[in-house]
PDB file of N, CA and C in Angstrom:
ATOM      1  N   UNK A   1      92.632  94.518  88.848  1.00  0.00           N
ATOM      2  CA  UNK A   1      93.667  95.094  88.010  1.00  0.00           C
ATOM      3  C   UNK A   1      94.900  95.365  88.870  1.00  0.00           C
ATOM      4  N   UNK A   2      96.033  94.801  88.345  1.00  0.00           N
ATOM      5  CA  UNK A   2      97.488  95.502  88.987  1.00  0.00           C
ATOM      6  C   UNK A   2      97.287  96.645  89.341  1.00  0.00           C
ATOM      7  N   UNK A   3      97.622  97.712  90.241  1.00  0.00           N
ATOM      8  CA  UNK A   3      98.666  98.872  90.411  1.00  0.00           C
ATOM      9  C   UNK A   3     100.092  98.553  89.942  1.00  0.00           C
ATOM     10  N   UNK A   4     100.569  99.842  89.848  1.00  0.00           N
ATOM     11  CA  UNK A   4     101.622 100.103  89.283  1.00  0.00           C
ATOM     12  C   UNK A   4     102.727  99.254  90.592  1.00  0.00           C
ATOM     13  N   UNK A   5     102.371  99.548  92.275  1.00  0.00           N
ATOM     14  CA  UNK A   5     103.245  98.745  92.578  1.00  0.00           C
ATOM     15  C   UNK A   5     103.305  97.350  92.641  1.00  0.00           C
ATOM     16  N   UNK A   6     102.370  96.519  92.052  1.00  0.00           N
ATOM     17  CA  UNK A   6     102.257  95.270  92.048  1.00  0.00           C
ATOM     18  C   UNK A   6     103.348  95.032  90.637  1.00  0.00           C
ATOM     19  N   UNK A   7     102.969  95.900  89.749  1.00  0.00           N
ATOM     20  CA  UNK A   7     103.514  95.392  88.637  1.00  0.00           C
ATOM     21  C   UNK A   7     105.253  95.490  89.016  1.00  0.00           C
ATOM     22  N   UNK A   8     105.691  96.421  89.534  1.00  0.00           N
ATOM     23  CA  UNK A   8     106.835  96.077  89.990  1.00  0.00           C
ATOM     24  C   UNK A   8     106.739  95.557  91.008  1.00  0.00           C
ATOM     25  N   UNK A   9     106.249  95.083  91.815  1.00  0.00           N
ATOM     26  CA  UNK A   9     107.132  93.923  92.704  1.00  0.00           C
ATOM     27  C   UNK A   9     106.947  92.788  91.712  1.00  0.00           C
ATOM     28  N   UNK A  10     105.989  92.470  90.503  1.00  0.00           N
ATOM     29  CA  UNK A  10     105.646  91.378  90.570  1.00  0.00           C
ATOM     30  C   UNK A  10     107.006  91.181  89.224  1.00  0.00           C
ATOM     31  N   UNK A  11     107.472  92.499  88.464  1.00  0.00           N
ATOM     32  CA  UNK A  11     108.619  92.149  87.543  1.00  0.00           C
ATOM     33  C   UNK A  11     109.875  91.908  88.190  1.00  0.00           C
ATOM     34  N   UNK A  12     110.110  92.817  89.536  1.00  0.00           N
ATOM     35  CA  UNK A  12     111.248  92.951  90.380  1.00  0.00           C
ATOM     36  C   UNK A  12     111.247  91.133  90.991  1.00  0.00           C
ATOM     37  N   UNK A  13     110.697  90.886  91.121  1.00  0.00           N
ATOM     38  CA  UNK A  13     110.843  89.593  92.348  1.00  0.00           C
ATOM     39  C   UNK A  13     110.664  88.565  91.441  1.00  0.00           C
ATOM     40  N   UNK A  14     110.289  88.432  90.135  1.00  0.00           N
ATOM     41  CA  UNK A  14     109.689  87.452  89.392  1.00  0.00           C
ATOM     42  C   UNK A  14     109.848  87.032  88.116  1.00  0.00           C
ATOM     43  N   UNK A  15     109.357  87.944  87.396  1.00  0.00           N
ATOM     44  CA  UNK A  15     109.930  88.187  85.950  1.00  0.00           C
ATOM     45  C   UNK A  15     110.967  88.073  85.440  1.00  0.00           C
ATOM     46  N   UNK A  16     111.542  89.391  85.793  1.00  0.00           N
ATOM     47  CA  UNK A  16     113.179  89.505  85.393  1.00  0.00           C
ATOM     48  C   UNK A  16     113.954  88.417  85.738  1.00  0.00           C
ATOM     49  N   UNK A  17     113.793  88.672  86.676  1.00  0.00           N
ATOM     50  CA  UNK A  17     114.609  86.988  87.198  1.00  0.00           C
ATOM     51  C   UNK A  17     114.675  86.005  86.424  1.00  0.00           C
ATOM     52  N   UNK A  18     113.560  85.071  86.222  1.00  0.00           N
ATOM     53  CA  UNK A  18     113.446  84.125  85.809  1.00  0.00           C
ATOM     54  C   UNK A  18     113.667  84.221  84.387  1.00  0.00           C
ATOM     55  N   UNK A  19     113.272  85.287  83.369  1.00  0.00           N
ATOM     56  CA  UNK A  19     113.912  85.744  81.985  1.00  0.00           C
ATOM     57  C   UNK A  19     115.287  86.279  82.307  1.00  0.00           C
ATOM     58  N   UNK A  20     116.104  86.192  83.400  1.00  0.00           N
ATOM     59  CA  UNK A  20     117.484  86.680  83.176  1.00  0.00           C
ATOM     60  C   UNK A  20     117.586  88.188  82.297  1.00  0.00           C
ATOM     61  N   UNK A  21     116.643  88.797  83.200  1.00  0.00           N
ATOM     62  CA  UNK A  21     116.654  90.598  82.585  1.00  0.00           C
ATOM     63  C   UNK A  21     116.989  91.248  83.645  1.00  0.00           C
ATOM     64  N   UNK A  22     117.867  92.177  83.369  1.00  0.00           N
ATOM     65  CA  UNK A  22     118.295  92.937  83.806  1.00  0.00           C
ATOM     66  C   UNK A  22     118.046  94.790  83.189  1.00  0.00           C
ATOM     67  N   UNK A  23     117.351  95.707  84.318  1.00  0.00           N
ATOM     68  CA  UNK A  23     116.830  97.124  83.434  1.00  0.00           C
ATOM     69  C   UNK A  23     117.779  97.561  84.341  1.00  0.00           C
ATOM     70  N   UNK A  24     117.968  98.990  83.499  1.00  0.00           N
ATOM     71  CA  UNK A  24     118.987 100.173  84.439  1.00  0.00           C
ATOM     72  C   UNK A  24     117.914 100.584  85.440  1.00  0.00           C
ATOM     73  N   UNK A  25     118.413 101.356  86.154  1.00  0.00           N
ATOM     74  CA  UNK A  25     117.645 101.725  87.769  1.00  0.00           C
ATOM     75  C   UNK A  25     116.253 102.359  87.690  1.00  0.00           C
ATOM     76  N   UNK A  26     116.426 103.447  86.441  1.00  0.00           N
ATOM     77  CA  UNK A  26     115.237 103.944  86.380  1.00  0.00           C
ATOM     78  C   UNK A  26     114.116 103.325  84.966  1.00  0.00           C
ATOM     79  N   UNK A  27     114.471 102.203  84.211  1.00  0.00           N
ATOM     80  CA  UNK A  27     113.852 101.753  83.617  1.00  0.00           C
ATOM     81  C   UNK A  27     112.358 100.882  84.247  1.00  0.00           C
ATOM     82  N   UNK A  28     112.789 100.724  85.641  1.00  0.00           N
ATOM     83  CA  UNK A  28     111.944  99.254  85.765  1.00  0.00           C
ATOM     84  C   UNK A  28     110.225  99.942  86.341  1.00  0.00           C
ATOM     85  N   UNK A  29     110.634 101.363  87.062  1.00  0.00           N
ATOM     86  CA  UNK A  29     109.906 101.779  87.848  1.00  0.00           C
ATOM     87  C   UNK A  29     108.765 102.434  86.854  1.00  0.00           C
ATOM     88  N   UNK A  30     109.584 103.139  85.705  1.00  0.00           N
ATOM     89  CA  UNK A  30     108.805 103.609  84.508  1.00  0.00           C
ATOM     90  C   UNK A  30     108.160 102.692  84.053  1.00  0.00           C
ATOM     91  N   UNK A  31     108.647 101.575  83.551  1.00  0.00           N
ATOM     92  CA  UNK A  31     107.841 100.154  82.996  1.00  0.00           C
ATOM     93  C   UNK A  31     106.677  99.661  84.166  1.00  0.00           C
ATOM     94  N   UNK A  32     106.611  99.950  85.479  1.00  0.00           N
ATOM     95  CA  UNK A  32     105.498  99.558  86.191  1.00  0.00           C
ATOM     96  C   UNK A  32     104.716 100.490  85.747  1.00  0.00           C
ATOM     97  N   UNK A  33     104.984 101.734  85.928  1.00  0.00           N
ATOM     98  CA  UNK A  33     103.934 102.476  86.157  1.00  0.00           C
ATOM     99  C   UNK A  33     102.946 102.819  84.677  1.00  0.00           C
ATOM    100  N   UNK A  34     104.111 102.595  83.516  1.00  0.00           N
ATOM    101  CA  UNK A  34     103.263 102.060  82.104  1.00  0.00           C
ATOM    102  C   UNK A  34     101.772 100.977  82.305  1.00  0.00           C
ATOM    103  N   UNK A  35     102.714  99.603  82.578  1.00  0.00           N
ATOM    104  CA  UNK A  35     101.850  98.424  82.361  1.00  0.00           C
ATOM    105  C   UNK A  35     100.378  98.505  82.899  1.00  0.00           C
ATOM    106  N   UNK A  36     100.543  99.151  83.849  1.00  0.00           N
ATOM    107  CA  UNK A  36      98.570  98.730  83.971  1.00  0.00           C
ATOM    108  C   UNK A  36      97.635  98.989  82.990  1.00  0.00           C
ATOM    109  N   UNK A  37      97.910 100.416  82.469  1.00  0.00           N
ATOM    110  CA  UNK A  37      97.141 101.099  81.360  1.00  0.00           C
ATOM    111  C   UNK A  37      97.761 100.267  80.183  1.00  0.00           C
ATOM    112  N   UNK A  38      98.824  99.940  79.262  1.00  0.00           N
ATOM    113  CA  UNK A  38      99.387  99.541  78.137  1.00  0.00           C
ATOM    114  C   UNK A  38      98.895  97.918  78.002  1.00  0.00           C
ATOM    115  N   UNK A  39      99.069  96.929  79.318  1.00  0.00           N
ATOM    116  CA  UNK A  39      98.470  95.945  79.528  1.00  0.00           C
ATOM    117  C   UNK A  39      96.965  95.300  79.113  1.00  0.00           C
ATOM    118  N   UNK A  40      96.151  96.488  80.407  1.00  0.00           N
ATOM    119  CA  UNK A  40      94.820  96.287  79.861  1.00  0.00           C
ATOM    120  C   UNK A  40      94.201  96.516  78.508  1.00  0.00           C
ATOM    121  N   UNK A  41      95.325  97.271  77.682  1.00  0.00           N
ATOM    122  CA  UNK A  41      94.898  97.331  76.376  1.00  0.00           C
ATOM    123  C   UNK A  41      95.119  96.681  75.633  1.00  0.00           C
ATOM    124  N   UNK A  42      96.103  95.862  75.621  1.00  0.00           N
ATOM    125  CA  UNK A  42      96.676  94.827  74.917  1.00  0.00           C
ATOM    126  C   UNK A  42      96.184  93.397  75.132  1.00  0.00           C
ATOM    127  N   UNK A  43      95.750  92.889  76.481  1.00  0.00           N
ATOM    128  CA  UNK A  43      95.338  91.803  76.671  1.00  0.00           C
ATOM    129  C   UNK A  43      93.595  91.558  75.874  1.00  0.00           C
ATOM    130  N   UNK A  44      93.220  91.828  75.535  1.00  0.00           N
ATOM    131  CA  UNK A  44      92.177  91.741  74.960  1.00  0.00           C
ATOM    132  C   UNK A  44      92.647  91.257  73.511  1.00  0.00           C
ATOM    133  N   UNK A  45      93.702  91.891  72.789  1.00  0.00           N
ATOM    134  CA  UNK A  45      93.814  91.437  71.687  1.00  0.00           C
ATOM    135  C   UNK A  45      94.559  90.496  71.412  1.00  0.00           C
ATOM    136  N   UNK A  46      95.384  90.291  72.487  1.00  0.00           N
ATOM    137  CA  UNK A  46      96.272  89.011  72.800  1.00  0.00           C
ATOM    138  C   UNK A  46      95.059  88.056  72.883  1.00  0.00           C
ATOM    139  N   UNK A  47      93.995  87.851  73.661  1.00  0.00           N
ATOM    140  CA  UNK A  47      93.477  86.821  73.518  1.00  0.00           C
ATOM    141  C   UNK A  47      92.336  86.689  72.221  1.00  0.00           C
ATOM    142  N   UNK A  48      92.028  87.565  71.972  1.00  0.00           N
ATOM    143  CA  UNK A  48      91.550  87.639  70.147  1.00  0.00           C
ATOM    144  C   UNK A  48      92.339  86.306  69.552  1.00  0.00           C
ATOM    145  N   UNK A  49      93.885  87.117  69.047  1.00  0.00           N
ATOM    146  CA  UNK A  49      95.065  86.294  68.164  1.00  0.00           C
ATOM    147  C   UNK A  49      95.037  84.917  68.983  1.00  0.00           C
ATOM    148  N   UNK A  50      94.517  84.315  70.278  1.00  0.00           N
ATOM    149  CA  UNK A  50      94.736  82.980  70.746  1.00  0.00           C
ATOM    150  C   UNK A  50      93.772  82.137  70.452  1.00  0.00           C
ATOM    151  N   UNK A  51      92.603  83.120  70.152  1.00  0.00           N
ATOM    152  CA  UNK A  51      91.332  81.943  69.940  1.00  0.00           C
ATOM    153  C   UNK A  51      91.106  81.771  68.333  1.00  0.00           C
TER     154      UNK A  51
END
């Protein structure tokens, strides 16, 4: 499972970028530290709706 700092390096260096996003300063750090927990809950049903 990500940590919270993976998830930002991995939106900071990667993501954003390549989607041409841009967050204000303190948006991005809040959004890491969300995703691990909001993620693991969601990916399960994401792959439900794929199969």
């Amino acid at each position: 499972m990500l940590k919270t700092e993976d998830w930002h390096d991995l939106l900071n260096s990667w993501l954003c970028p390549r989607a041409n996003v841009e967050f204000l300063d303190h948006v991005l750090p809040e959004l890491a530290k969300q995703l691990p927990d909001k993620f693991a809950l969601a990916l399960p049903e994401v792959l439900k709706i794929g199969n």
